[in-house]
C-alpha atoms as a PDB file:
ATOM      1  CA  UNK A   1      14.815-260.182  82.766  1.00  0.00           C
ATOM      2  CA  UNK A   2      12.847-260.142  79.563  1.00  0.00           C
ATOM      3  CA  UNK A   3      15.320-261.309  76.982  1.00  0.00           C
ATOM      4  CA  UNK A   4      16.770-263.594  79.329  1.00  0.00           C
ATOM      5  CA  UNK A   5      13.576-265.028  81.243  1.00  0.00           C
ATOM      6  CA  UNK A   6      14.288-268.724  78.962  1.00  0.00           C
ATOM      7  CA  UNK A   7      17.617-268.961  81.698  1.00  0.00           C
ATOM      8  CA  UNK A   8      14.767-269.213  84.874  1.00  0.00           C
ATOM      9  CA  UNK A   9      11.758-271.350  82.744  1.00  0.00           C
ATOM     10  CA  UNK A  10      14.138-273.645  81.303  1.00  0.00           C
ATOM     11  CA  UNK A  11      14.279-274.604  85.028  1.00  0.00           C
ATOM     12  CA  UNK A  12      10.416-274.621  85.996  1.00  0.00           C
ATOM     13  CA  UNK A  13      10.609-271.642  87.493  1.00  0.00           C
ATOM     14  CA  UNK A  14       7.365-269.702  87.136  1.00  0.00           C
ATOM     15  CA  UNK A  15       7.754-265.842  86.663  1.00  0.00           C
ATOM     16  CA  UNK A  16       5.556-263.395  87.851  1.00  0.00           C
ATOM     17  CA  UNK A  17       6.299-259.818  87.748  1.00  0.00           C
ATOM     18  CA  UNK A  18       4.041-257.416  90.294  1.00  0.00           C
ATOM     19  CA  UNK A  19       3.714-253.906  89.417  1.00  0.00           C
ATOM     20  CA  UNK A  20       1.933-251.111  91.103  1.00  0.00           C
ATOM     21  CA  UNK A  21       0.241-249.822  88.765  1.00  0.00           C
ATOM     22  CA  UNK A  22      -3.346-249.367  87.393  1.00  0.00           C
ATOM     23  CA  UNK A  23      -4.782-251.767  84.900  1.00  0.00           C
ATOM     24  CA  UNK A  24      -5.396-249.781  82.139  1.00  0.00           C
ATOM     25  CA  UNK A  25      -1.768-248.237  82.568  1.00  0.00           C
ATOM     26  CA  UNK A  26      -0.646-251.710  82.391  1.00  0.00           C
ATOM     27  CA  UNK A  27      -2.659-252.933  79.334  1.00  0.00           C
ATOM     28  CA  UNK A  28      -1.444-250.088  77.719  1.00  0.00           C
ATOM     29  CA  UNK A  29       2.459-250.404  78.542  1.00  0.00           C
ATOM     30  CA  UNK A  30       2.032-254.648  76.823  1.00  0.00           C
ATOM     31  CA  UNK A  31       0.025-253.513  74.441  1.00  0.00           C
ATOM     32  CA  UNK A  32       3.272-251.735  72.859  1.00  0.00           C
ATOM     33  CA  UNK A  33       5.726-254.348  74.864  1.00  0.00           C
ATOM     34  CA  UNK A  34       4.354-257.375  75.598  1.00  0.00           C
ATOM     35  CA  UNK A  35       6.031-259.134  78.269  1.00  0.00           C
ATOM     36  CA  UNK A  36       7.123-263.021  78.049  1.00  0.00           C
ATOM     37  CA  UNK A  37       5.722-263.679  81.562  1.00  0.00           C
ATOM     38  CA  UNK A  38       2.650-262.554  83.679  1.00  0.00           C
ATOM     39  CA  UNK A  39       1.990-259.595  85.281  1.00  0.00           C
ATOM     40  CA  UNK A  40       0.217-259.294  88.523  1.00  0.00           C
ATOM     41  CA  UNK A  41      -1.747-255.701  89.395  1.00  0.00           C
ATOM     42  CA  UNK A  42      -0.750-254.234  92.941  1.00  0.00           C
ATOM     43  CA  UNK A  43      -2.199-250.819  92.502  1.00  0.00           C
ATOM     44  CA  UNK A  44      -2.923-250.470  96.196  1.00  0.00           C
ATOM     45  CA  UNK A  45       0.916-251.635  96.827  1.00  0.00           C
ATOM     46  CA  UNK A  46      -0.270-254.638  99.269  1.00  0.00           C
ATOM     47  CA  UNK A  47       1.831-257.182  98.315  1.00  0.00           C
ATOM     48  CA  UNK A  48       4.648-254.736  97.904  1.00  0.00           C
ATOM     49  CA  UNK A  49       3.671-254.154 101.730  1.00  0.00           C
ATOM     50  CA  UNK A  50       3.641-257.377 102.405  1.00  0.00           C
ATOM     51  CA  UNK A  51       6.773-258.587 101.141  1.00  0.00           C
ATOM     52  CA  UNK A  52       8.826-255.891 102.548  1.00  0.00           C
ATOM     53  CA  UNK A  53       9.808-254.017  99.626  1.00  0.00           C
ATOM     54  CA  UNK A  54       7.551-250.863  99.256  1.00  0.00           C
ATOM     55  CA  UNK A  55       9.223-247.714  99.253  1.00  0.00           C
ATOM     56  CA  UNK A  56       6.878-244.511  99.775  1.00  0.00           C
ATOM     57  CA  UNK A  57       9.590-241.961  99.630  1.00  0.00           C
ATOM     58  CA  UNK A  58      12.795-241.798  99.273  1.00  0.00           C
ATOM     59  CA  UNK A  59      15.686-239.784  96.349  1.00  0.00           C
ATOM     60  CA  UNK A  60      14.819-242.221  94.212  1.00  0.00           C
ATOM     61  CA  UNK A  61      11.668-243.283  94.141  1.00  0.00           C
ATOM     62  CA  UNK A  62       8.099-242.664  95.503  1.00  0.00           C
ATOM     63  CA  UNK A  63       5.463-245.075  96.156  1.00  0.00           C
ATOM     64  CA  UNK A  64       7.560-247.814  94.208  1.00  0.00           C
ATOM     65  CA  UNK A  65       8.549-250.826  95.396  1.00  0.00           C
ATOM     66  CA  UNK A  66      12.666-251.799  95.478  1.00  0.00           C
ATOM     67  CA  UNK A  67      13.524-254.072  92.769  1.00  0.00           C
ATOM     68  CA  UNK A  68      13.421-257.308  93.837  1.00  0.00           C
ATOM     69  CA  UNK A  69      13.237-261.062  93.289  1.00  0.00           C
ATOM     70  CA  UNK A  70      11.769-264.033  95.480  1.00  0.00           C
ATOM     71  CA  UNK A  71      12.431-267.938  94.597  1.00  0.00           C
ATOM     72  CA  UNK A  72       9.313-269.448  96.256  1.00  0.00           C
ATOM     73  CA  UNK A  73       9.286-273.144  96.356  1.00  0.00           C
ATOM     74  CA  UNK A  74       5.748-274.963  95.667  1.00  0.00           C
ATOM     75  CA  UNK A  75       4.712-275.075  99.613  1.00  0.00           C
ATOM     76  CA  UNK A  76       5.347-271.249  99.266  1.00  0.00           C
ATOM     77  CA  UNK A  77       8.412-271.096 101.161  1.00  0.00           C
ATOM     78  CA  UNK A  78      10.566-268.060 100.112  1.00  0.00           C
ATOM     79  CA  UNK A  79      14.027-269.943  99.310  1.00  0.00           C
ATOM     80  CA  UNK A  80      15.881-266.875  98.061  1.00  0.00           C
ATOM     81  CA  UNK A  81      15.172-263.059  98.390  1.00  0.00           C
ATOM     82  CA  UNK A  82      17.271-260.214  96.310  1.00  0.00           C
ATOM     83  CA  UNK A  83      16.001-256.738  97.525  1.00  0.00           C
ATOM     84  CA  UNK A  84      17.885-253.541  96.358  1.00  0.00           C
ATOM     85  CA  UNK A  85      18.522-250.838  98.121  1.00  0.00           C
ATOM     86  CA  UNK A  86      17.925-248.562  95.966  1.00  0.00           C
ATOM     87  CA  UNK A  87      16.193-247.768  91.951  1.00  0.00           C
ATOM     88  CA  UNK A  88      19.320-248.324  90.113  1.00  0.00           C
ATOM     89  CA  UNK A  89      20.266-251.950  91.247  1.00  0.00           C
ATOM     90  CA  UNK A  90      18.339-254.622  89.731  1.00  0.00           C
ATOM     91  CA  UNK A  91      18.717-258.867  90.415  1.00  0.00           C
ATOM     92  CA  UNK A  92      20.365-260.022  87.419  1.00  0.00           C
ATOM     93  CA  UNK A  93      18.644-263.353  85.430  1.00  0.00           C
ATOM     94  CA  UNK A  94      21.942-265.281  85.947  1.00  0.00           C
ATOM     95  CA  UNK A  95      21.714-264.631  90.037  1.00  0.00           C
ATOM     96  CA  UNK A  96      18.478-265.895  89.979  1.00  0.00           C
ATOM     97  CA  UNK A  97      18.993-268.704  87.225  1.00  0.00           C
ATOM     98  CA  UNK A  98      22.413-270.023  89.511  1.00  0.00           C
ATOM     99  CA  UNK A  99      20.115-269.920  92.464  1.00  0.00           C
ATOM    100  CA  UNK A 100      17.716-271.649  90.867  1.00  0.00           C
ATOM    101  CA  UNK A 101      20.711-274.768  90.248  1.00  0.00           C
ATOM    102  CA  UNK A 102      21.781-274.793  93.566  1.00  0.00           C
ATOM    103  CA  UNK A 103      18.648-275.281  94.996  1.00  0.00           C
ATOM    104  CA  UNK A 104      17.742-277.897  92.544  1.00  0.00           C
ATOM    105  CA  UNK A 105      20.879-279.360  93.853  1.00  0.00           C
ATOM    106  CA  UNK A 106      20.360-279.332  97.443  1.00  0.00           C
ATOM    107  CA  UNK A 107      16.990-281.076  97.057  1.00  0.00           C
ATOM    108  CA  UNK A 108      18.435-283.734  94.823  1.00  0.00           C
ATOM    109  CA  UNK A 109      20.938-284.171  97.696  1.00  0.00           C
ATOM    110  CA  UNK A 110      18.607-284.668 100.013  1.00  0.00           C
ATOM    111  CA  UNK A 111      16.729-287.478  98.222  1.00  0.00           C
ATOM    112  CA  UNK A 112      18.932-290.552  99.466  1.00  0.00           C
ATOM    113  CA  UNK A 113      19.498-293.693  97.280  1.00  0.00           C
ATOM    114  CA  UNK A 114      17.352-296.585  98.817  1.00  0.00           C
ATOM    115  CA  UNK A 115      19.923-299.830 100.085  1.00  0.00           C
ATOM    116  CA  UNK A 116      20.228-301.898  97.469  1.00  0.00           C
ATOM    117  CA  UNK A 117      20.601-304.751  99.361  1.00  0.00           C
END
């Protein structure tokens, strides 16, 4: 997502990575590689909660959330949801950046030309 992050702000989208980790862990890790988009602190794993995607325990993981990637529209409306089912599989930029088109393009469908006449 890093190198390619241009594919999904070229669009307007608005990235925002959450991690569950502590602060200072986290100021460390972009102190040595800085990310091109913001990162949001979930140390308690709420929003990971929240959103469906916290895994405490399983043979890949514990206490991490699955990778995963939500388009939310301005109102807040989730209009796309990639959840993996496991460590290993992550939502690739282009997914995300085609999703991004053909939602663009179903709202510009939905704004109808006004009757000339």
């Amino acid at each position: 997502m890093r190198s390619e992050s241009t594919k999904l702000t070229e669009q307007g989208a608005v990235i925002l990575g959450i991690v569950g980790d502590s602060r200072s862990a986290m100021a460390a890790y972009l102190e040595k590689d800085p990310l091109p988009f913001t990162m949001l602190i979930d140390e308690d794993r709420q929003v990971m909660k929240q959103f469906e995607v916290y895994n405490r325990l399983s043979w890949d993981a514990f206490r991490l959330a699955h990778p995963s990637a939500f388009l939310i529209d301005p109102e807040g409306k989730i209009r796309f949801s990639f959840v993996a089912s496991n460590q290993f599989d992550w939502p690739r930029t282009q997914l995300l950046a085609d999703e991004l088109t053909r939602l663009r393009v179903g709202e510009d469908a939905d704004v109808q030309p006004k009757d000339a006449s």
